[in-house]
C-alpha atoms as a PDB file:
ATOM      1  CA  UNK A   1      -8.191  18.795   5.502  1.00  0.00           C
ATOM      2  CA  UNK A   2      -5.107  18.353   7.086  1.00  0.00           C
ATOM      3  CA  UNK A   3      -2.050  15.713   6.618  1.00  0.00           C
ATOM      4  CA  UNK A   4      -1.546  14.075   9.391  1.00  0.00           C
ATOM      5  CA  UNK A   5       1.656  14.517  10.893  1.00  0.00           C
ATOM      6  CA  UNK A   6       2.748  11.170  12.212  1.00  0.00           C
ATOM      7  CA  UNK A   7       1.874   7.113  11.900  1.00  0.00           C
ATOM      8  CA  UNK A   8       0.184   7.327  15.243  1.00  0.00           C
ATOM      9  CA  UNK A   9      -1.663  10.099  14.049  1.00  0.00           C
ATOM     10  CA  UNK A  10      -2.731   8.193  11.192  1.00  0.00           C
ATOM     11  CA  UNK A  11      -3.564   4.986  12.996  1.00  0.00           C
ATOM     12  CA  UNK A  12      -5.101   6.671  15.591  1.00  0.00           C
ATOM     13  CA  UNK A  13      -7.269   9.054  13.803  1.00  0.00           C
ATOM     14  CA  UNK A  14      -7.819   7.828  10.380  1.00  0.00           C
ATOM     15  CA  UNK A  15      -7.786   3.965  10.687  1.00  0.00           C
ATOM     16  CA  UNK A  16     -11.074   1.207  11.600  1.00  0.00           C
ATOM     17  CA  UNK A  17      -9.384  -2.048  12.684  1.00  0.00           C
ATOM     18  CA  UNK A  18     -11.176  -4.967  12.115  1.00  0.00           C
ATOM     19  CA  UNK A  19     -11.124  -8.888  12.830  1.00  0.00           C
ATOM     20  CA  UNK A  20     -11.956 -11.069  10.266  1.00  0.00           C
ATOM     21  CA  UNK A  21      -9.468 -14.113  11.147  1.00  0.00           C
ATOM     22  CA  UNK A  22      -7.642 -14.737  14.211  1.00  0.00           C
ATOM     23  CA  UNK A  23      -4.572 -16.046  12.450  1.00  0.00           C
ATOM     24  CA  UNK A  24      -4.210 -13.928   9.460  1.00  0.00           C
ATOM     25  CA  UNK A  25      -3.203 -10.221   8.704  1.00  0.00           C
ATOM     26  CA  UNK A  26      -3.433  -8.212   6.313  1.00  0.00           C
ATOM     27  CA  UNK A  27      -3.746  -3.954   5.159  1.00  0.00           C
ATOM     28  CA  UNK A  28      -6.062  -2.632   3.003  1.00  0.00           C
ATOM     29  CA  UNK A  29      -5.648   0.988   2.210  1.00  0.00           C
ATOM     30  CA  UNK A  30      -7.996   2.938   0.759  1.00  0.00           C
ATOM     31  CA  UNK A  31      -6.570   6.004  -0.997  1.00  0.00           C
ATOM     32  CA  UNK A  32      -9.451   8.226  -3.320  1.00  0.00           C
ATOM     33  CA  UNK A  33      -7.389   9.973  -5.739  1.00  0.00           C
ATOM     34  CA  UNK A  34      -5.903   6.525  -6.994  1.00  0.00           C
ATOM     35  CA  UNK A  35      -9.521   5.134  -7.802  1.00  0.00           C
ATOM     36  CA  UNK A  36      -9.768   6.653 -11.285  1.00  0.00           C
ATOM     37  CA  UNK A  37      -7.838   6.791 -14.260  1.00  0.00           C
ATOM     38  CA  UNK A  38      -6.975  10.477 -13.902  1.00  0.00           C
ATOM     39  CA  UNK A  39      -5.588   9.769  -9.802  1.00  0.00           C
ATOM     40  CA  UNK A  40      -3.781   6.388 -11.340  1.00  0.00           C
ATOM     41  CA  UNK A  41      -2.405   8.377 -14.261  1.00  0.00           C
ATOM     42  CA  UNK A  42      -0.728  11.398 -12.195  1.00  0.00           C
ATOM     43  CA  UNK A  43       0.350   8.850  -9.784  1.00  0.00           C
ATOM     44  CA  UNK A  44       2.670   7.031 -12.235  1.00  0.00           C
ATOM     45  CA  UNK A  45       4.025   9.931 -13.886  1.00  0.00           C
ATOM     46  CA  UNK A  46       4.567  12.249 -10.260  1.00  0.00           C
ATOM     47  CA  UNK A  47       5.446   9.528  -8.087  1.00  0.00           C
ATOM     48  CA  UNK A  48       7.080   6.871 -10.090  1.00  0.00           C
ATOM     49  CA  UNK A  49       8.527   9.494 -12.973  1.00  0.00           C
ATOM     50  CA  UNK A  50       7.486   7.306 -15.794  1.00  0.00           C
ATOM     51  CA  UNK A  51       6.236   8.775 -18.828  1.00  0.00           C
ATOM     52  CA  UNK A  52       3.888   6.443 -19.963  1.00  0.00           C
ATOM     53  CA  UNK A  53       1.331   5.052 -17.757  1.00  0.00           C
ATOM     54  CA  UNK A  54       1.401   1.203 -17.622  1.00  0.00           C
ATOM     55  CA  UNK A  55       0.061  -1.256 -15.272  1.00  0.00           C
ATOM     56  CA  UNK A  56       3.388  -3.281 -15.202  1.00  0.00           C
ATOM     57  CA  UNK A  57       5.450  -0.981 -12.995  1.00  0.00           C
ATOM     58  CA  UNK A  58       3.025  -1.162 -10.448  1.00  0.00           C
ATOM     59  CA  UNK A  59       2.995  -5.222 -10.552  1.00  0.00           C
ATOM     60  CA  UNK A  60       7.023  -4.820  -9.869  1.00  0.00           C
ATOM     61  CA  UNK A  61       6.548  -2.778  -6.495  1.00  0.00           C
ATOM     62  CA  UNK A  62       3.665  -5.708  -5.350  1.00  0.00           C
ATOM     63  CA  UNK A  63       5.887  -8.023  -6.224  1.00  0.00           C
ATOM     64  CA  UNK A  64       8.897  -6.269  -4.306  1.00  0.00           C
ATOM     65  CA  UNK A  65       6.086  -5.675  -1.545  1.00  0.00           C
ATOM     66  CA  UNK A  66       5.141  -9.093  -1.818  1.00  0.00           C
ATOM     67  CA  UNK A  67       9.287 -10.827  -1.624  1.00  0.00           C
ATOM     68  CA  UNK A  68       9.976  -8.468   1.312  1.00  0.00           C
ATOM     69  CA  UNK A  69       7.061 -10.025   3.201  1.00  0.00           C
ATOM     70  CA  UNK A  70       7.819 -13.523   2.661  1.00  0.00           C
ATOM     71  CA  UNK A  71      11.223 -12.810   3.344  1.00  0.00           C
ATOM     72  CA  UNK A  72      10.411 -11.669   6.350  1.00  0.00           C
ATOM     73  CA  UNK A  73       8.694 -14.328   7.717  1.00  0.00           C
ATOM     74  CA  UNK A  74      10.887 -17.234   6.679  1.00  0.00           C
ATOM     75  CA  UNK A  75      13.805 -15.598   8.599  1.00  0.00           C
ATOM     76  CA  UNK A  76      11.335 -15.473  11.052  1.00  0.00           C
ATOM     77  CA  UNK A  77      10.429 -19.059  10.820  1.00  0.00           C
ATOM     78  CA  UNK A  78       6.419 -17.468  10.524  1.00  0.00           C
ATOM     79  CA  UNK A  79       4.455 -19.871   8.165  1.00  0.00           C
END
C-alpha cells in the first residue's frame, strides 16, 4: 500500500461522495487502525504524547474541531 501523496490524491482515489441532504455537510472518515483498543491506544500515546490513554483528550480536539467550525460560519453569517 502506498500513502498517498497529496489531498487530491486522496479525494480522488480514496474517497465515495455521497448525498444524503441537500443542505447539510458533513465528513466521516474511516481510519482502521483507530477501530480497536490497541490502534486507539498507540494513537494517544504516538500522536498526542500522553502517557495514559484517556478518552477526555480526544473530547478536547472535537470540541476545538467543533468551535473552529461554528466559528467559521458565524463570521460567515452561514446558519
Amino acid at each position: 500500500m502506498t500513502i498517498p501523496r497529496s489531498v487530491a490524491d486522496m479525494l480522488t482515489t480514496h474517497t465515495l461522495f455521497e448525498v444524503e441532504c441537500i443542505d447539510r455537510m458533513s465528513l466521516n472518515v474511516y481510519v482502521p487502525g483507530l477501530q480497536y483498543a490497541p490502534g486507539l491506544v498507540a494513537y494517544v500515546h504516538q500522536q498526542l504524547g500522553l502517557p495514559v490513554a484517556s478518552t477526555a483528550p480526544l473530547a478536547r480536539i472535537t470540541d476545538r474541531f467543533s468551535a473552529v467550525v461554528h466559528r467559521f460560519a458565524d463570521t460567515r453569517h452561514i446558519p
